[in-house]
Protein backbone atom coordinates (compact mmCIF):
# COMPACT_ATOMS: atom_id res chain seq x y z
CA UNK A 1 -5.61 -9.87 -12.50
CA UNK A 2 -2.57 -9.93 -14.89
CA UNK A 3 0.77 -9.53 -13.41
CA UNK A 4 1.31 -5.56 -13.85
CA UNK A 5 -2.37 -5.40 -12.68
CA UNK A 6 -0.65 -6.26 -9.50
CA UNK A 7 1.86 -3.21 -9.23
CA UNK A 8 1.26 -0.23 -7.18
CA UNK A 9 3.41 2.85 -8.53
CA UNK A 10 3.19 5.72 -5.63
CA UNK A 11 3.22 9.18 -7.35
CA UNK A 12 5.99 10.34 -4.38
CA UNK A 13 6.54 13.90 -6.23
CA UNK A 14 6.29 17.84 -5.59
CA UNK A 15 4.02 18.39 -8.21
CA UNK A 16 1.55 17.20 -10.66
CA UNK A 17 3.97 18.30 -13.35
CA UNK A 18 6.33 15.72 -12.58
CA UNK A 19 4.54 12.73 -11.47
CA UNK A 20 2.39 13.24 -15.03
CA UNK A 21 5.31 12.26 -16.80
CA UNK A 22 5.69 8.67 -14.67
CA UNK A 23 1.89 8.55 -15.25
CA UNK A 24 2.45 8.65 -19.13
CA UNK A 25 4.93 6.19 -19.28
CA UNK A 26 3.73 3.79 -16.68
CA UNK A 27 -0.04 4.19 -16.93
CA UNK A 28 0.39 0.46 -19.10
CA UNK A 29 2.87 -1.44 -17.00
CA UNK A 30 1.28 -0.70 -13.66
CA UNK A 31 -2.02 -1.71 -11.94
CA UNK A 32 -2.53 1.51 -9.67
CA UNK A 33 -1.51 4.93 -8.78
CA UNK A 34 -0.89 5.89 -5.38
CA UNK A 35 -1.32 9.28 -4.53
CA UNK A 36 0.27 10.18 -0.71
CA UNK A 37 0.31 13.21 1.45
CA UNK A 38 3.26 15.23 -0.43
CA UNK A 39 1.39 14.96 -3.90
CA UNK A 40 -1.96 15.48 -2.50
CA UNK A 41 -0.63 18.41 0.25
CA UNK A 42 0.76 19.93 -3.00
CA UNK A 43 -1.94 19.52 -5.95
CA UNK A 44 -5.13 18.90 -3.89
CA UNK A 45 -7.96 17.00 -5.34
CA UNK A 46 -7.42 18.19 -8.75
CA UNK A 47 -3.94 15.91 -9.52
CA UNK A 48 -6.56 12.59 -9.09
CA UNK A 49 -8.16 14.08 -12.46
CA UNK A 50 -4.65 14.43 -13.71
CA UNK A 51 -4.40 10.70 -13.45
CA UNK A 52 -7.86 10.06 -14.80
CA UNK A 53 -7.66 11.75 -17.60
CA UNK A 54 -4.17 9.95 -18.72
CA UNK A 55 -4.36 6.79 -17.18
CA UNK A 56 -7.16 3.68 -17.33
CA UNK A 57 -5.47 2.71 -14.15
CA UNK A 58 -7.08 2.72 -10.54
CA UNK A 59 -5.95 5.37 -7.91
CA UNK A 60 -4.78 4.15 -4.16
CA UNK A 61 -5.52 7.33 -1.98
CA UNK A 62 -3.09 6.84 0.33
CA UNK A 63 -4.03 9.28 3.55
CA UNK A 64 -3.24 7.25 5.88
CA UNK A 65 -6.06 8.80 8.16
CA UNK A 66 -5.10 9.01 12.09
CA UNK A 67 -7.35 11.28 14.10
CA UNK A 68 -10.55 10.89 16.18
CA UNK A 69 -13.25 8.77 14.52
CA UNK A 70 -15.20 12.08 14.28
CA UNK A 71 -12.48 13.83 12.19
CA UNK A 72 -11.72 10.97 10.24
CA UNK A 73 -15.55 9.98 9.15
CA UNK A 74 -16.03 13.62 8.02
CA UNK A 75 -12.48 13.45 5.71
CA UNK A 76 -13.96 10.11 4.42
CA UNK A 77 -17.15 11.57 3.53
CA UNK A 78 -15.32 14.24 1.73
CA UNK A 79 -12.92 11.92 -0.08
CA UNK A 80 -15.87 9.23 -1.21
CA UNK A 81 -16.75 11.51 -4.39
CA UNK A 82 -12.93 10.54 -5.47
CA UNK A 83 -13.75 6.67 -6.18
CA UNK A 84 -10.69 5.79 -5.36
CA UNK A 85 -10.06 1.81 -5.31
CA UNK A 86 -7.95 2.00 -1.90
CA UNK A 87 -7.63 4.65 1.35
CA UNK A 88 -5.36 3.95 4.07
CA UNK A 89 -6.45 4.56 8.01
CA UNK A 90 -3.59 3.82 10.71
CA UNK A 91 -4.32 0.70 13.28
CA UNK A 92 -3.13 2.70 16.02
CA UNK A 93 -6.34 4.36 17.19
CA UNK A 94 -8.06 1.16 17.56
CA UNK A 95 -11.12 -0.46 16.43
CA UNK A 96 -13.74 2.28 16.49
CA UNK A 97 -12.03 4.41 14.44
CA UNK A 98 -11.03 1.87 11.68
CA UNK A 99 -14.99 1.06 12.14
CA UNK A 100 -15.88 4.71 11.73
CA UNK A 101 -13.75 4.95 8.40
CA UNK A 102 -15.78 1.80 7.27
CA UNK A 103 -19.16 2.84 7.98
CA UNK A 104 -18.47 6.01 6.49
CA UNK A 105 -17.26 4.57 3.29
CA UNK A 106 -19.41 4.30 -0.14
CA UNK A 107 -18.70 4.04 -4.60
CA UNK A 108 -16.63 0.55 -3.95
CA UNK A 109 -13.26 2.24 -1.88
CA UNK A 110 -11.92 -0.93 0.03
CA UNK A 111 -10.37 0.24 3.61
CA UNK A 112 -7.09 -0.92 4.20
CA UNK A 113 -5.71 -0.62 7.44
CA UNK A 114 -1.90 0.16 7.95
CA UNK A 115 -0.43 -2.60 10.44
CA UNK A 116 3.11 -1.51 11.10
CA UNK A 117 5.16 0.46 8.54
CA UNK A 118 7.71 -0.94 6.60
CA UNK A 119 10.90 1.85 8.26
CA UNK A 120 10.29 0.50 11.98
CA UNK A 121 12.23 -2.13 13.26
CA UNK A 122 11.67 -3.70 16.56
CA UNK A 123 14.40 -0.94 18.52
CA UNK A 124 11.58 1.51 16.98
CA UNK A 125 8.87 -0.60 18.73
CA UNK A 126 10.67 0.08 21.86
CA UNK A 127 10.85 3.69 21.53
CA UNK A 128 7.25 4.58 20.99
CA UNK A 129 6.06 2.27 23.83
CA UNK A 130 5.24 -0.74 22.10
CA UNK A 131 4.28 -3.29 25.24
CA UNK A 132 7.11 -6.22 25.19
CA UNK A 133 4.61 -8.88 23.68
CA UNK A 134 4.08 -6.97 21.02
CA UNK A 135 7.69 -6.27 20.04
CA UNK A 136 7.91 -8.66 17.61
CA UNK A 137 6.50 -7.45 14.19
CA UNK A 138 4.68 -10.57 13.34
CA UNK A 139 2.59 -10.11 16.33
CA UNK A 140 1.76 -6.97 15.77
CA UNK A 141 0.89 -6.92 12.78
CA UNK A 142 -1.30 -10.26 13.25
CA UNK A 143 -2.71 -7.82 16.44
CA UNK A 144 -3.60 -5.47 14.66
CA UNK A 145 -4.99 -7.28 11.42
CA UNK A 146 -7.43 -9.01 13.31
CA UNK A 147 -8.75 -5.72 14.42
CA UNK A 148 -8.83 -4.38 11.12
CA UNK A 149 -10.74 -7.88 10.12
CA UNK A 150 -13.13 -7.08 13.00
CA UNK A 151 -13.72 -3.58 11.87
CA UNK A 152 -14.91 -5.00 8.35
CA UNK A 153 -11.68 -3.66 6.83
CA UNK A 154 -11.34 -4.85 2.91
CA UNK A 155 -7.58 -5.62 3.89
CA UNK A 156 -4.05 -4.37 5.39
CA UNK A 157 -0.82 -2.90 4.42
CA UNK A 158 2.12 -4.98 6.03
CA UNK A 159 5.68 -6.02 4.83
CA UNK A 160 6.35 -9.27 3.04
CA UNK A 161 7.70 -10.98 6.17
CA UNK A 162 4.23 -11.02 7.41
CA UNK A 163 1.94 -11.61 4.36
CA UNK A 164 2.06 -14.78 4.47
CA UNK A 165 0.98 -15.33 7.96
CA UNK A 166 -1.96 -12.92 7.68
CA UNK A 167 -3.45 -14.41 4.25
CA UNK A 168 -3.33 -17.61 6.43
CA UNK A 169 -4.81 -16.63 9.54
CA UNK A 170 -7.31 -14.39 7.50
CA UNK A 171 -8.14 -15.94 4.51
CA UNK A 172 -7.65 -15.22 0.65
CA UNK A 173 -10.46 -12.75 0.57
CA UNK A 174 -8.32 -10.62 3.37
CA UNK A 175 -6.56 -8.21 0.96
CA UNK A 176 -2.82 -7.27 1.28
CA UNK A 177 -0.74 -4.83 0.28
CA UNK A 178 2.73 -4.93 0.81
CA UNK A 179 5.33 -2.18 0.39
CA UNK A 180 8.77 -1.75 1.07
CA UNK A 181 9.71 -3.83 -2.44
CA UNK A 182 13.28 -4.18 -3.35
CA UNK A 183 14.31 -6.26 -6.23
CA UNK A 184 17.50 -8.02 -5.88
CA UNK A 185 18.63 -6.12 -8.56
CA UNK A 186 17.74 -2.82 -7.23
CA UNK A 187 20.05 -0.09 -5.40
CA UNK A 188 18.27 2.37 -3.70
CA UNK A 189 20.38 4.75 -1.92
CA UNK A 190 20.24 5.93 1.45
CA UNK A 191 17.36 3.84 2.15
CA UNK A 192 14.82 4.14 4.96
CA UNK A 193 12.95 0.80 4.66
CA UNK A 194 13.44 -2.28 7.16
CA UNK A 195 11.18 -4.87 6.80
CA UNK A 196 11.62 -5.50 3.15
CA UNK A 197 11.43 -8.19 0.39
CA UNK A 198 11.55 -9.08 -3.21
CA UNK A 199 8.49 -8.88 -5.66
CA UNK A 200 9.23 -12.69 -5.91
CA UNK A 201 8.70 -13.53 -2.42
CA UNK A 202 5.65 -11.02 -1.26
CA UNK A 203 3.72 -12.62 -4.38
CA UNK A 204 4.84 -16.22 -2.92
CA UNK A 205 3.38 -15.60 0.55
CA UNK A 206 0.48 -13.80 -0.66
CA UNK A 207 0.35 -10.56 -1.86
CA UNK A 208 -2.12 -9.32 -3.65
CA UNK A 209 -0.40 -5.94 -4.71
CA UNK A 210 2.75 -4.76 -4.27
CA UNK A 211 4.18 -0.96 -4.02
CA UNK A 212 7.42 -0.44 -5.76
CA UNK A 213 8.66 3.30 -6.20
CA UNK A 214 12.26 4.13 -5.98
CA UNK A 215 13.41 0.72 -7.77
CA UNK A 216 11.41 1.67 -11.02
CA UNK A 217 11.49 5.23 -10.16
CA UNK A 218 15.09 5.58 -10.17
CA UNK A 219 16.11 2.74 -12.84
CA UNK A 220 18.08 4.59 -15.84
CA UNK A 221 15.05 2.72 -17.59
CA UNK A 222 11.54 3.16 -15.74
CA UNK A 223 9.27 0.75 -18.15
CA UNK A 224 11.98 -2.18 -18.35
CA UNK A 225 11.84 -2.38 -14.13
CA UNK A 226 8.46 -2.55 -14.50
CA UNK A 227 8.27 -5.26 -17.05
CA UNK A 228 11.29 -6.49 -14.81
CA UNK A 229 8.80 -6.69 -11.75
CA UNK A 230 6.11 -7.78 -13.79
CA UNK A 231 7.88 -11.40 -14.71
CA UNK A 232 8.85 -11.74 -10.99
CA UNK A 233 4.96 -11.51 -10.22
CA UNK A 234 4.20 -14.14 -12.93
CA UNK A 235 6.72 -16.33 -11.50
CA UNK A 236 5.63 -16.05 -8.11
CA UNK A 237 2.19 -16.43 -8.89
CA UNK A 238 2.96 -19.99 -11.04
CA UNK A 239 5.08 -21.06 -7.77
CA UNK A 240 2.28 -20.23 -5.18
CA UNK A 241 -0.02 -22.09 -7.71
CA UNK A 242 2.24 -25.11 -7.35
């Protein structure tokens, strides 16, 4: 892949109105779309052609499935005909219904399996009942990334703390996508992330895409943070070559 290959650009608008004109101007400086419940709540089905029809880049369905494995296998079914590269499915179900998602799958999606998101911290962990050896994010994540390795899962989603851990324990194959990107040079206000790291440092410890959307989406210049992000990538890449 080339560096901008590697950047995932969520589409986190109202309407397929507005995220077109991010698709115009980035469909050549990112890698991937990513299409999430407010976009896809809003437009349905139809904005994926949007993107298609604009953009040579891939589209990252990002459902985030969490229901019974019954429920779940039928909205897989129903999203195959999309062909999109990547759907999300939560961990916290367990392993038959990341399994279900799997065996449903078909036209080359790759099931990634969300690990912990990026906004809890380890108080959070606490809150929804998290068991004490658990509390640590590392372990979780590593918890629950073995289960989504078990299941046959293509890869996870985890923050850039643990990517390096998990490409170790689970080989280079083991895809991962990690969000919660902030560029030192980035101010994002009021933000909601916890767990997060530069596009430097994810691509250091292993990532094989990253998801950056405020710190391009807000820059007074959308295309120069991407090519921005894109030089950090090809530096960390020639530094995890070394």
């Amino acid at each position: 892949m080339q560096p901008h290959e590697r950047i995932i650009f969520p589409l986190d608008f109202p309407n397929a109105k507005e995220a077109k004109k991010y698709i115009e101007l980035l469909k050549d400086h990112v890698g991937l779309f990513k299409v999430g419940l407010e976009l896809f709540v809003s437009e349905g089905p139809a904005v994926l052609k949007t993107i298609a029809n604009i953009a040579p880049t891939k589209v990252f369905l990002d459902m985030k499935f969490h229901d019974i494995p019954e429920t779940v296998s039928a909205a897989q079914k129903a999203a195959n005909v999309h062909g999109a590269e990547f759907i999300t499915v939560h961990c916290d179900e367990g392993p038959r219904l990341l399994k279900a998602v799997v065996d449903t799958v078909s036209n080359g999606t790759k099931i990634l399996a969300i690990t912990v998101l990026t906004s809890l911290s380890e108080e959070d962990f606490k809150d929804i009942g998290i068991s004490n050896d658990l509390q640590d994010p590392l372990k979780l994540v590593l918890h629950r990334a073995a289960m989504a390795k078990n299941a046959n899962c293509s890869g996870v989603v985890c923050s850039g703390r643990e990517v390096k851990a998990v490409k170790e324990k689970f080989g280079k194959d083991f895809i991962v996508v990690v969000p919660g990107i902030r560029p030192e040079w980035a101010c994002v206000k009021d933000d909601d992330q916890s767990r997060i790291t530069t596009p430097f440092n994810a691509i250091v410890g292993g990532a094989d895409y990253i998801v950056v959307g405020r710190p391009i989406k807000t820059h007074h210049n959308p295309v120069e943070a991407a090519k921005k992000i894109e030089e950090e990538i090809a530096e960390g890449l020639k530094k995890r070559r070394n």
